[in-house]
Protein backbone atom coordinates (compact mmCIF):
# COMPACT_ATOMS: atom_id res chain seq x y z
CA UNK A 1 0.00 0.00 0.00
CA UNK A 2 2.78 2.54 0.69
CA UNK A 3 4.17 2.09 -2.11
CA UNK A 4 1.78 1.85 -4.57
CA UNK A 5 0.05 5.11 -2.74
CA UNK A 6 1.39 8.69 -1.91
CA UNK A 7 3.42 9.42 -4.88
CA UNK A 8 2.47 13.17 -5.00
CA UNK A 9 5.89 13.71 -3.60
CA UNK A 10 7.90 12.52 -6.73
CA UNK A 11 5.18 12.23 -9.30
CA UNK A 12 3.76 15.51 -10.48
CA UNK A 13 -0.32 16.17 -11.15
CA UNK A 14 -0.49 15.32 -14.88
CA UNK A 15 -4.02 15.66 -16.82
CA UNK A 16 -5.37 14.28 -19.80
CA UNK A 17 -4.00 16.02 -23.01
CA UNK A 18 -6.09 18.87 -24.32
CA UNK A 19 -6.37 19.50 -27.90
CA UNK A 20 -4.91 23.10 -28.46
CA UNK A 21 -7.01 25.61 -28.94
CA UNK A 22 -6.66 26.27 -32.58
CA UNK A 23 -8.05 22.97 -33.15
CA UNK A 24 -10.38 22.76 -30.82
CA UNK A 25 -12.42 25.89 -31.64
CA UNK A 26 -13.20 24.46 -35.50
CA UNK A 27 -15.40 21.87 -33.94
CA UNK A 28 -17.99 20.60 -30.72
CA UNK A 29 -16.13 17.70 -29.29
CA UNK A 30 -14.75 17.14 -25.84
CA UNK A 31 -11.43 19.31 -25.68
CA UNK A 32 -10.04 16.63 -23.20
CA UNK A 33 -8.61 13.27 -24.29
CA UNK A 34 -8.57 10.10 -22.25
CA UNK A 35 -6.35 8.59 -19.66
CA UNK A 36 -4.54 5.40 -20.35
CA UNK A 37 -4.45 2.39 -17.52
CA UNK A 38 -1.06 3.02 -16.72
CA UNK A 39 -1.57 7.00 -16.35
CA UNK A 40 -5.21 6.70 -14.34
CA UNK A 41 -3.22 4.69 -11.53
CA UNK A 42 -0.28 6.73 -11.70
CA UNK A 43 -2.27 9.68 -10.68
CA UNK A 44 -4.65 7.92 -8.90
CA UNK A 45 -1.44 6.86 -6.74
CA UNK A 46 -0.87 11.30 -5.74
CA UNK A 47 -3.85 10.30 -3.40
CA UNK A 48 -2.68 10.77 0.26
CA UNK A 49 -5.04 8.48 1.60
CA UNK A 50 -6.44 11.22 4.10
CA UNK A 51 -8.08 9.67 7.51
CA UNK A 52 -10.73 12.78 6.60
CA UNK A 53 -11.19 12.80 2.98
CA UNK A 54 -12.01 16.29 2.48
CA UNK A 55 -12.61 15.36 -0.88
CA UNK A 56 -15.53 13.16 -0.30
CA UNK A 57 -17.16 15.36 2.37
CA UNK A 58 -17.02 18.37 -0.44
CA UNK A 59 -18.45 15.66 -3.11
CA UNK A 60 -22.38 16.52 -2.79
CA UNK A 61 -22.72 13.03 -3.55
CA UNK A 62 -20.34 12.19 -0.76
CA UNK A 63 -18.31 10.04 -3.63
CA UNK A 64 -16.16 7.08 -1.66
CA UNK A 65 -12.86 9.20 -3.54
CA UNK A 66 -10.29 7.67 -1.35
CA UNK A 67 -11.20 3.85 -1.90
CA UNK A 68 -12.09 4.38 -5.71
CA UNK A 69 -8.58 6.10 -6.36
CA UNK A 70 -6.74 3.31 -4.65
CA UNK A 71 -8.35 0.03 -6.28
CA UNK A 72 -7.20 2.29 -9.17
CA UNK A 73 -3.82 2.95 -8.52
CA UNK A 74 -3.68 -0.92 -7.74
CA UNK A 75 -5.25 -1.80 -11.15
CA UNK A 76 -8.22 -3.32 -9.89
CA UNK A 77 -10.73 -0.59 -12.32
CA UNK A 78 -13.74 -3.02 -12.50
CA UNK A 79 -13.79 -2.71 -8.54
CA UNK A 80 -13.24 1.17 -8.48
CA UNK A 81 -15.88 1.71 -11.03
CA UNK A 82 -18.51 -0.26 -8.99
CA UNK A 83 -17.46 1.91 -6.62
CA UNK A 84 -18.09 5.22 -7.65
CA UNK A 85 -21.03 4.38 -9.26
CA UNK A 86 -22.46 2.93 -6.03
CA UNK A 87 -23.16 6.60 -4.98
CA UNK A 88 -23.77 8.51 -8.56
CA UNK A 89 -26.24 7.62 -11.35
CA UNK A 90 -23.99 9.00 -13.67
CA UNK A 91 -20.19 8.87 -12.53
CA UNK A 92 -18.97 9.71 -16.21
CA UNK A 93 -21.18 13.07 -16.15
CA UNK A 94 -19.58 14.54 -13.12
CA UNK A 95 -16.18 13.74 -14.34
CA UNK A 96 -16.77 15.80 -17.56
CA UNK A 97 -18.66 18.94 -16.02
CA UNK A 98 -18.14 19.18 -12.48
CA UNK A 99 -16.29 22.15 -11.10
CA UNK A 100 -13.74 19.81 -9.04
CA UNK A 101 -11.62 22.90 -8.32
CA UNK A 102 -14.61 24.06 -6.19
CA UNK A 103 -15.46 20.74 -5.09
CA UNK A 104 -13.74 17.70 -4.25
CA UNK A 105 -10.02 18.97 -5.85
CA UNK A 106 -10.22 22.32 -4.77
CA UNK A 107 -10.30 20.69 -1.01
CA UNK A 108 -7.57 17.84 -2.03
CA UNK A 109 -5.39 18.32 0.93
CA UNK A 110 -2.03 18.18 -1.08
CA UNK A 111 -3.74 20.65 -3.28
CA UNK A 112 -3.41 22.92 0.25
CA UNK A 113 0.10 21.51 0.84
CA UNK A 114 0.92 22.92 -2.86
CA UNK A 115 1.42 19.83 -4.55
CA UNK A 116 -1.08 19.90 -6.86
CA UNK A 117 -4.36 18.12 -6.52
CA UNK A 118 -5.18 14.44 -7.96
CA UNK A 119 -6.72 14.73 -10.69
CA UNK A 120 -10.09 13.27 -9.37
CA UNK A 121 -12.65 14.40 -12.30
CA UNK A 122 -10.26 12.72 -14.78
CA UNK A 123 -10.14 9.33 -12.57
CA UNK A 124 -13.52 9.43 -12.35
CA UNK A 125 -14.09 9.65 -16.35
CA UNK A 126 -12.03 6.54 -17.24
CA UNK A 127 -13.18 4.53 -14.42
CA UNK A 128 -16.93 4.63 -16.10
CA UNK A 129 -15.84 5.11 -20.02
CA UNK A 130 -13.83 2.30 -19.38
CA UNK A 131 -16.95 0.25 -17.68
CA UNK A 132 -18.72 1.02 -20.97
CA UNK A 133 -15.88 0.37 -23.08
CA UNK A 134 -15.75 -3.43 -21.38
CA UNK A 135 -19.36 -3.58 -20.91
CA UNK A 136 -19.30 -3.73 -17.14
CA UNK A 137 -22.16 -1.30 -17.05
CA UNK A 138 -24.88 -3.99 -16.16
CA UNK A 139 -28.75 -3.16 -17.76
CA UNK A 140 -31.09 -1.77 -14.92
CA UNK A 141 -32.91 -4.66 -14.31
CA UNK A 142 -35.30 -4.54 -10.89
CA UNK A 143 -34.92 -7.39 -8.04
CA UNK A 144 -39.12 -7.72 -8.39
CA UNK A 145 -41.81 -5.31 -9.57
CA UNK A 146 -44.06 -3.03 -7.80
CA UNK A 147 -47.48 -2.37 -8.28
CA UNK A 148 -47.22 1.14 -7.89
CA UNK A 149 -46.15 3.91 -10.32
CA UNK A 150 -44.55 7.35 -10.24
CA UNK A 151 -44.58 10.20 -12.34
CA UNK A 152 -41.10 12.47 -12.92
CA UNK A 153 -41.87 15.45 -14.71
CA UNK A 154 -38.51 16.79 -16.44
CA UNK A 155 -36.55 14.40 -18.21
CA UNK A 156 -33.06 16.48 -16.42
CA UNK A 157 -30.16 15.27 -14.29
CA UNK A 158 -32.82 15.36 -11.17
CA UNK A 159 -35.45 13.50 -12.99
CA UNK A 160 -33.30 10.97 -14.48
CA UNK A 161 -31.35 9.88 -11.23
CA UNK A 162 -34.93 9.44 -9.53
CA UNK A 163 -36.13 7.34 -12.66
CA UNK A 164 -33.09 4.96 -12.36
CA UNK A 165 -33.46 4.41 -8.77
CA UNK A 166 -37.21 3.91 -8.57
CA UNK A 167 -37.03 1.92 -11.44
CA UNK A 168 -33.72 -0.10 -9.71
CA UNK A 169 -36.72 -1.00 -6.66
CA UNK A 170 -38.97 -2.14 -9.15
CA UNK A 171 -41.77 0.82 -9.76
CA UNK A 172 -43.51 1.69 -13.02
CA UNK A 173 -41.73 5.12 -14.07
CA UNK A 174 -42.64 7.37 -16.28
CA UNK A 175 -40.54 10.74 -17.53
CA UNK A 176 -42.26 13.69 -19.08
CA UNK A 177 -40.57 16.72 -20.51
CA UNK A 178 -41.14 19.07 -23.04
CA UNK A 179 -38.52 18.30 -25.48
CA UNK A 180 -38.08 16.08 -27.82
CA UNK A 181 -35.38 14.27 -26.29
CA UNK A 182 -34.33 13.05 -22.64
CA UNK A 183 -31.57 14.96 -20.74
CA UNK A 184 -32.84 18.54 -20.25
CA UNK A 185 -29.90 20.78 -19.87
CA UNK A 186 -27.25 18.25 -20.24
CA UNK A 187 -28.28 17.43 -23.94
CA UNK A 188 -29.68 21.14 -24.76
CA UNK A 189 -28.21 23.51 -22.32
CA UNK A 190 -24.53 21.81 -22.25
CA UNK A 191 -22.45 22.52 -24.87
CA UNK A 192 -20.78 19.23 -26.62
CA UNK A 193 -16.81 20.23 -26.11
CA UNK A 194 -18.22 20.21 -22.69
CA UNK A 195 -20.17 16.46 -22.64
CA UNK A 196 -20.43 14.92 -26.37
CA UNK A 197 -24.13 14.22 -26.51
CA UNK A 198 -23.29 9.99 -27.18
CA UNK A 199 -22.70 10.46 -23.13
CA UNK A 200 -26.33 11.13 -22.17
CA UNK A 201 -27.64 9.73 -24.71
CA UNK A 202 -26.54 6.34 -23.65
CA UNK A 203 -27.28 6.67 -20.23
CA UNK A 204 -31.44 7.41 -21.36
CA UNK A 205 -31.08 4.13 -23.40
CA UNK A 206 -29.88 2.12 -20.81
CA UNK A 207 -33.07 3.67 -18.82
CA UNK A 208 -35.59 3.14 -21.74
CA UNK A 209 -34.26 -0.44 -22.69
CA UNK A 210 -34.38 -1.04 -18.23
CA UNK A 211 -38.33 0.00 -18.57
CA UNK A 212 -38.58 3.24 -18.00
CA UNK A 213 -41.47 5.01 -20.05
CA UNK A 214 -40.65 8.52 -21.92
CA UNK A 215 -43.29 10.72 -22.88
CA UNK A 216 -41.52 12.92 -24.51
CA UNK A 217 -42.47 16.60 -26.45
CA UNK A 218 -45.40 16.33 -23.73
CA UNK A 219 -45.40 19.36 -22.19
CA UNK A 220 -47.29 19.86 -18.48
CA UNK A 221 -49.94 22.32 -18.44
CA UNK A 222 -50.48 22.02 -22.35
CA UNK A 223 -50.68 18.86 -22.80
CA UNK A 224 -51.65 17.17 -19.95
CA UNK A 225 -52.27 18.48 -16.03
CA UNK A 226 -51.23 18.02 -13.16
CA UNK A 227 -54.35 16.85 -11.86
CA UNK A 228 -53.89 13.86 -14.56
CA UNK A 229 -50.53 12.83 -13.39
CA UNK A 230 -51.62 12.53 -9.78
CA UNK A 231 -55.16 10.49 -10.88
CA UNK A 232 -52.66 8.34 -13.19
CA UNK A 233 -49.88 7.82 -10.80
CA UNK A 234 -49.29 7.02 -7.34
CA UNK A 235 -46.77 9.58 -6.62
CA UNK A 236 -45.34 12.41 -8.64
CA UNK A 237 -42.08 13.91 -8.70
CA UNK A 238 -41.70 18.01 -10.04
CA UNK A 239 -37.62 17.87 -11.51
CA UNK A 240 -37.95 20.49 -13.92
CA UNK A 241 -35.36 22.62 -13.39
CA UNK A 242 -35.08 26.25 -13.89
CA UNK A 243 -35.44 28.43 -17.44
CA UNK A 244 -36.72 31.21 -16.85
CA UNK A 245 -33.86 34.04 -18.11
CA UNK A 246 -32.82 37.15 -16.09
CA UNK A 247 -33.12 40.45 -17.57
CA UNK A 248 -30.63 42.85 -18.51
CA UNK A 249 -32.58 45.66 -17.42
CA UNK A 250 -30.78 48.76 -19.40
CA UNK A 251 -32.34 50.72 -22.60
CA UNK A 252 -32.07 49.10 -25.38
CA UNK A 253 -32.77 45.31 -23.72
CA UNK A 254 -35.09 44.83 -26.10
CA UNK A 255 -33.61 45.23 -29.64
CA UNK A 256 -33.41 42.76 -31.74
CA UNK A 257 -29.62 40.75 -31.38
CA UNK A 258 -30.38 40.77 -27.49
CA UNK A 259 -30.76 36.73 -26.35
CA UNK A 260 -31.31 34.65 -23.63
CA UNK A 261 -28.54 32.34 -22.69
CA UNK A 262 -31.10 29.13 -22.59
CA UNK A 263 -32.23 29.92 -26.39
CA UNK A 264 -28.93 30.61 -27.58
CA UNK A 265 -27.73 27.36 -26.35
CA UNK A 266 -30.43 25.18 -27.76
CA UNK A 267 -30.33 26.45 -31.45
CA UNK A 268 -26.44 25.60 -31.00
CA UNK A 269 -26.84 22.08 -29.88
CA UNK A 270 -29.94 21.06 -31.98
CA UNK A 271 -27.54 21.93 -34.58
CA UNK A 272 -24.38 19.93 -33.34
CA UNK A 273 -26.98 17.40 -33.02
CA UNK A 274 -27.65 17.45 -36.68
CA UNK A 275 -31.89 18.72 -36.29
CA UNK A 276 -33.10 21.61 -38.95
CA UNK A 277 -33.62 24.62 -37.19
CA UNK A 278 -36.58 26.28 -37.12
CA UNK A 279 -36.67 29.32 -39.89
CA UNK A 280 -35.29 32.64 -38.21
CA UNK A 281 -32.76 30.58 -36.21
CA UNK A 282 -29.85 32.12 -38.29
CA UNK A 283 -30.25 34.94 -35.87
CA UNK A 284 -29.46 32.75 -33.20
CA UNK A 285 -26.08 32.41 -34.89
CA UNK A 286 -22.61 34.15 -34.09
CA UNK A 287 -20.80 34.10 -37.20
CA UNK A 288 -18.99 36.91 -38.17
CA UNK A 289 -20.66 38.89 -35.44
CA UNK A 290 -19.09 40.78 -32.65
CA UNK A 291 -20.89 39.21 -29.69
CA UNK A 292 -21.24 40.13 -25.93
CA UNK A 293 -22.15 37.92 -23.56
CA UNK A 294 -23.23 39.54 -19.90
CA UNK A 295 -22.67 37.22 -16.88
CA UNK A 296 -19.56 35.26 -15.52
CA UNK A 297 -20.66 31.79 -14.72
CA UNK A 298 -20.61 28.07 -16.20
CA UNK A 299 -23.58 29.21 -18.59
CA UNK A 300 -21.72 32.28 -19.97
CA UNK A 301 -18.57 30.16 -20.38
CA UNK A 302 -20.73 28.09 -22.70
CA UNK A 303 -22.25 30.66 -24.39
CA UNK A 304 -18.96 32.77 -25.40
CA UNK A 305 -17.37 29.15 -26.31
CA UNK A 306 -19.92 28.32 -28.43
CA UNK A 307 -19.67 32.05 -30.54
CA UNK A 308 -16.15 31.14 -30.91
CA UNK A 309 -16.57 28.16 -32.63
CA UNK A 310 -19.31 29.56 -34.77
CA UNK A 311 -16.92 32.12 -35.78
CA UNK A 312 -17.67 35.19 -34.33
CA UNK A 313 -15.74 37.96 -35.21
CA UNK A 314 -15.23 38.92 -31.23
CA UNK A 315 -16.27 37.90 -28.26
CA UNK A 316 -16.35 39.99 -25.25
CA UNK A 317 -17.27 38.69 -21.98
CA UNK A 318 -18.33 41.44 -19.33
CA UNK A 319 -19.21 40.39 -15.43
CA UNK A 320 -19.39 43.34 -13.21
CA UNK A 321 -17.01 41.60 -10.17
CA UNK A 322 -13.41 40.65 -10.73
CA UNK A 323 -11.93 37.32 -11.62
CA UNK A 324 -11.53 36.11 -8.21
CA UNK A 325 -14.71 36.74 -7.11
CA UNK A 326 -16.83 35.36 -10.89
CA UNK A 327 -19.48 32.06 -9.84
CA UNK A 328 -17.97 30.10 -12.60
CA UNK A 329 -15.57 27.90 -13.08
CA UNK A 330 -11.67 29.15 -13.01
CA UNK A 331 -10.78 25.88 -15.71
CA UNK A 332 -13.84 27.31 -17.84
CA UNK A 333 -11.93 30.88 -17.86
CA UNK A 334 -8.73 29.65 -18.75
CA UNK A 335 -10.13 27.29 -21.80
CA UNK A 336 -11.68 30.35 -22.61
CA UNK A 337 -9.19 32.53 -22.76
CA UNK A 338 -6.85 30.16 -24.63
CA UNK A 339 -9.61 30.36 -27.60
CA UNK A 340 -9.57 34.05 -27.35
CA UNK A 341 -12.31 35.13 -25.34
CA UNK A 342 -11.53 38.96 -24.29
CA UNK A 343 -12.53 39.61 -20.48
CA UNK A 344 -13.96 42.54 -19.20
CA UNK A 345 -13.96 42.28 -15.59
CA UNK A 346 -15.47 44.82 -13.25
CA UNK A 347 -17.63 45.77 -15.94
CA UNK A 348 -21.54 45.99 -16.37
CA UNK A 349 -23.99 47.34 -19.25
CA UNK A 350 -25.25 50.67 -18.99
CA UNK A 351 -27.03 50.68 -22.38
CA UNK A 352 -27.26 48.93 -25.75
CA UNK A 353 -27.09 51.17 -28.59
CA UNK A 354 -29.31 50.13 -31.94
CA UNK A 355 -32.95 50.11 -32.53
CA UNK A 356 -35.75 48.11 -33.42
CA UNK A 357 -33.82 45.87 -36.14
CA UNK A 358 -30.82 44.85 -34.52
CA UNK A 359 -28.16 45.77 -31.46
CA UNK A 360 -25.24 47.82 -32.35
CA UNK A 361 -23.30 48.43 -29.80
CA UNK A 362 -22.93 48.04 -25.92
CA UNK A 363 -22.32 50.85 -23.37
CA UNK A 364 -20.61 49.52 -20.46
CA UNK A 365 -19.44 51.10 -17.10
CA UNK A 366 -16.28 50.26 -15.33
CA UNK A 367 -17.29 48.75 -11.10
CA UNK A 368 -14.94 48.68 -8.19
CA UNK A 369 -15.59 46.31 -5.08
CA UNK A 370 -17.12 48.34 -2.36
CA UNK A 371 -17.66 47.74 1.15
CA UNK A 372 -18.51 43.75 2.45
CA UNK A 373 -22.28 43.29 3.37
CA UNK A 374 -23.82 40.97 5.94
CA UNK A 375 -21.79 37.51 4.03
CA UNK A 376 -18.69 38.79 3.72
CA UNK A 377 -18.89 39.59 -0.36
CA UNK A 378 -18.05 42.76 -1.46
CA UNK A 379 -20.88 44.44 -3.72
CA UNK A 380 -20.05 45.84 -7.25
CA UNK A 381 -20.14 49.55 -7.51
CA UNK A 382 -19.71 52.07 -10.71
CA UNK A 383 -16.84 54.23 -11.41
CA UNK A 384 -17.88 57.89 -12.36
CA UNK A 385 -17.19 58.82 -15.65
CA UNK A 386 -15.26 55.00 -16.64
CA UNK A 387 -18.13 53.99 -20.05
CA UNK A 388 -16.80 52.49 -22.93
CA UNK A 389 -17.93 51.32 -25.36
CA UNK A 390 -18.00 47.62 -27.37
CA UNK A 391 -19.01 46.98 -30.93
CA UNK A 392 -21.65 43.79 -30.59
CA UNK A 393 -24.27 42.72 -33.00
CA UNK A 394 -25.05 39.93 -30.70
CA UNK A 395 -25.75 40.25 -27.15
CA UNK A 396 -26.52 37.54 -24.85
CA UNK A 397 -28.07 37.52 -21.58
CA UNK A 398 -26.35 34.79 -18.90
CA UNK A 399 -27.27 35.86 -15.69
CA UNK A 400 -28.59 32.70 -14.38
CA UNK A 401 -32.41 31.61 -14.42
CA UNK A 402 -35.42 31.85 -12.15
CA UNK A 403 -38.24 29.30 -11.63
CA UNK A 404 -40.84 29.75 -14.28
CA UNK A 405 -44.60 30.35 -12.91
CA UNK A 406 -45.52 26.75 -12.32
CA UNK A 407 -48.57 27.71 -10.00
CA UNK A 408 -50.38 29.63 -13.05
CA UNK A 409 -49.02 27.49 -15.61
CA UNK A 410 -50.36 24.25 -14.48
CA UNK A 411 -53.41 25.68 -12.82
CA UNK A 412 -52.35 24.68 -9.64
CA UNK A 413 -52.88 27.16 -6.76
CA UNK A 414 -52.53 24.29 -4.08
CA UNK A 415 -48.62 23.67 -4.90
CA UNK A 416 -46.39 26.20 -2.51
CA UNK A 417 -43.91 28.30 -4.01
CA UNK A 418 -41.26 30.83 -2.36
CA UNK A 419 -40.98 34.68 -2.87
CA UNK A 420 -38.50 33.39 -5.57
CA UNK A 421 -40.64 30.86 -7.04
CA UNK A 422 -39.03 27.93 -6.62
CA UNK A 423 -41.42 25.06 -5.18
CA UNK A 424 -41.45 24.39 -1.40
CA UNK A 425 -40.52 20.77 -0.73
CA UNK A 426 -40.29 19.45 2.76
CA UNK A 427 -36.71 18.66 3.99
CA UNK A 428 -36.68 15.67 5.35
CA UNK A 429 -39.60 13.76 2.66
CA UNK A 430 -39.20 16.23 0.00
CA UNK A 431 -42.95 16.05 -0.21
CA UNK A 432 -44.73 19.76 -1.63
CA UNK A 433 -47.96 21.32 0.01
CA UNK A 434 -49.50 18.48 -2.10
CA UNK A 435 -49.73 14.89 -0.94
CA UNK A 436 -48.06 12.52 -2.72
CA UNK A 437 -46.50 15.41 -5.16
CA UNK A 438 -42.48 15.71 -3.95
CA UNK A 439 -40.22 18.06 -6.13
CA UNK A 440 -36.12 18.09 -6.04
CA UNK A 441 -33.37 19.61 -8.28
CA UNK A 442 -33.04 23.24 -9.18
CA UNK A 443 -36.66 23.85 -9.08
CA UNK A 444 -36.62 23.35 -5.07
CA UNK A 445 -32.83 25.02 -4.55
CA UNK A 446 -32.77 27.23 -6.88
CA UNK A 447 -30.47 27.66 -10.55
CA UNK A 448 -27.26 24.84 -8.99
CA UNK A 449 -24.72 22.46 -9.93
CA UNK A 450 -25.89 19.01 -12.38
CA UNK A 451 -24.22 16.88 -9.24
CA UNK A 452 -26.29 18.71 -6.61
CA UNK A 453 -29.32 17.82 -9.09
CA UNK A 454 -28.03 14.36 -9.47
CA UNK A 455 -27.75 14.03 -5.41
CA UNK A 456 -31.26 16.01 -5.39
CA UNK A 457 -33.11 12.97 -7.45
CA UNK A 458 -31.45 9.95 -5.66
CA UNK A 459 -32.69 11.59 -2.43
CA UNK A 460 -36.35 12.19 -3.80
CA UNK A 461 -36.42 8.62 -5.03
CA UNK A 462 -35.59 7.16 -1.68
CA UNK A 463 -38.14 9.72 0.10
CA UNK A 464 -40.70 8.47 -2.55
CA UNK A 465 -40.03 5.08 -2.13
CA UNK A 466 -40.49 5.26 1.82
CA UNK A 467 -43.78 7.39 1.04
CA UNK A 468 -45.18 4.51 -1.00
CA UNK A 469 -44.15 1.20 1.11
CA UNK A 470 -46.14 3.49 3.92
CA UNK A 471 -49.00 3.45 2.20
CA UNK A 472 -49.10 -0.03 1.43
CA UNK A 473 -47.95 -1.31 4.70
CA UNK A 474 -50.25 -3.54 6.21
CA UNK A 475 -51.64 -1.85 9.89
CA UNK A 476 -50.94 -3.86 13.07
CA UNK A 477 -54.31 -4.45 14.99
CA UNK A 478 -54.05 -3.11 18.33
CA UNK A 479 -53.93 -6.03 21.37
């Protein structure tokens, strides 16, 4: 063991190649390559076997990173693999789009010590690729079926780690969601240099082929109600997420050239996809435009990626706090820059200039960091007299998302909501104001991370599950 473990001493942290950028910007696949066998346990063997694995406790799914890394470094994959997906639907998912240096390698405590974390997302990716690769990923096949069935309405990270799992104890599940195919954001919102769309799309298969019903293009509240999906099931699960887009709110917000993030991302992934856009979706398009994107976390990442492989002309990205202090993540920035993203930090709009038939221009104003509040962070503030000005014919909005109006949209006054909108779920059952109607993922927490949404669903699942073997438990007679 102590020799085949704490090598970060005399072997240095060492990544999977990435394709430089001059390649990678002509095209939509994953920028990162794979790791060999021989390089997965040589990194895996950095791990210093901590007696607290900071790691795992910063994991939201509380991954077993310790164990898996050292059945790695010892060549034993199979078992590592079985490992890590013991507590993750979708192991190969988080190792691709997790922020690990806010997560588990941004608390890897040789990381601290200035060695230079282990590579943990990396690990992580060829322990389950290689599981596929070697067919070790086993069908979902239930130990007996239930006569009871449950309802998941968005076909998301949330919704499909609660369909596996219910599905894994043997209930009828069925998945609605508006478009046309399963994954929500990660096949429609993520970009594919990010997580190839093959990635998702064989993780619904393996769902679909284990018996798990889609309805998909079935949209709640147009084409079916709520009040259906609680008569037709025994328990119902709300995972859709978050889309509603924040506003820039400066003159100007509403020329044409001004987008929403979400939009924006579709159009560009139906297309990677290979689907014919919708007429008018050529506006939707960067090339040869000088776009702006407003925000500074994983979504605008994607968004001023994705221009620059459409081949905008520029791409300016302008968040009003300074790098240090930007939601995102820091690896996102630095791909970006390498591709040749210009950053404006400390910088907000103050206007867009244009009119009716198209943005011309963005007025911005240079912030400074003023005084902490109540949390500690420092709030943006403008400098008198610092505008400039930036050429854009695109604009895009990424300022995160907001709960659409589910209360009015699905006629349902009964279902709780916040003063932000998002759906009030019990913490312990996860059950809403409705009985039997439970609700996890962004839409209870708020726009979050694809892990926290994956942790989010397994959690529902098992409060569902104990809801439902309640309810058919048979009463003891009193003596």
């Amino acid at each position: 063991m102590a020799e085949r473990m704490l090598k970060f001493t005399t072997v240095a942290r060492s990544g999977p190649p990435k394709r430089e950028a001059d390649l990678r910007t002509g095209d939509f696949q994953e920028i990162y390559g794979e790791y060999g066998e021989p390089m997965a346990a040589e990194q895996s063997a950095r791990c210093s076997q901590c007696g607290i694995p900071f790691c795992q406790s910063h994991c939201p799914l509380h991954n077993n990173i310790p164990d898996w890394l050292r059945m790695t470094a010892e060549g034993r994959t199979r078992e590592a693999y079985e490992l890590s997906a013991a507590t993750s639907t979708m192991p190969e998912v988080c190792g691709r789009i997790c922020p690990q240096d806010r997560l588990c390698e941004g608390s890897c405590v040789i990381e601290q010590a200035g060695f230079g974390t282990v590579t943990i997302g990396s690990v992580e990716k060829y322990l389950t690729d290689t599981a596929w690769a070697e067919g070790w990923v086993q069908p979902l096949k239930p130990m007996r079926e239930k006569a009871q069935s449950v309802g998941i309405i968005g076909a998301g990270p949330a919704g499909l780690s609660a369909a596996e799992v219910l599905r894994a104890k043997g209930y009828t599940v069925t998945v609605y969601d508006r478009h046309d195919r399963a994954g929500g954001l990660l096949i429609y919102g993520i970009p594919g240099f990010k997580l190839e769309k093959e990635v998702v799309e064989r993780r619904t298969r393996r769902l679909a082929e284990g018996g798990v019903n889609f309805r998909l293009s079935c949209e709640v509240g147009r084409d079916i109600t709520l009040a259906d999906l609680r008569a037709r099931h025994d328990a119902v699960l709300i995972a859709t997420g978050v889309y509603k887009a924040r506003e820039v709110s400066v003159p100007g917000g509403g020329s044409a050239g001004v987008t929403a993030a979400l939009p924006y991302l579709i159009a560009a992934n139906r297309a990677d996809l290979g689907d014919v856009l919708a007429k008018g979706s050529d506006k939707l398009h960067a090339k040869d435009k000088d776009v702006v994107v407003v925000g500074g976390g994983d979504t605008a990442m994607d968004c001023v990626r994705t221009a620059v492989r459409q081949g905008a002309r520029s791409v300016t990205c302008l968040y009003r706090r300074d790098r240090a202090n930007m939601p995102g993540s820091f690896r996102e920035v630095t791909n970006a820059e390498e591709e040749g993203v210009r950053f404006e930090w400390l910088a907000a709009p103050r206007s867009l200039h244009g009119d009716a038939e198209g943005v011309s221009g963005v007025r911005a104003i240079r912030m400074r960091l003023g005084p902490p509040d109540a949390t500690g962070r420092r709030a943006p503030e403008e400098v008198p007299g610092a505008d400039f000005d930036l050429p854009a014919q695109m604009v895009i909005k990424a300022l995160g998302f907001d709960p659409e109006e589910l209360v009015s949209m699905w006629s349902a006054p009964e279902l709780k909501v916040s003063k932000w909108g998002t759906v009030k779920a019990h913490l312990s059952t996860m059950m809403t104001s409705m009985d039997g109607v439970f609700a996890a993922g962004d839409i209870v927490r708020g726009a979050s991370l694809v892990v926290w949404a994956i942790r989010d669903g397994m959690d529902a699942a098992t409060a569902i599950d104990a809801h439902l073997a309640a309810k058919t438990r048979p009463l003891l007679a009193a003596e």
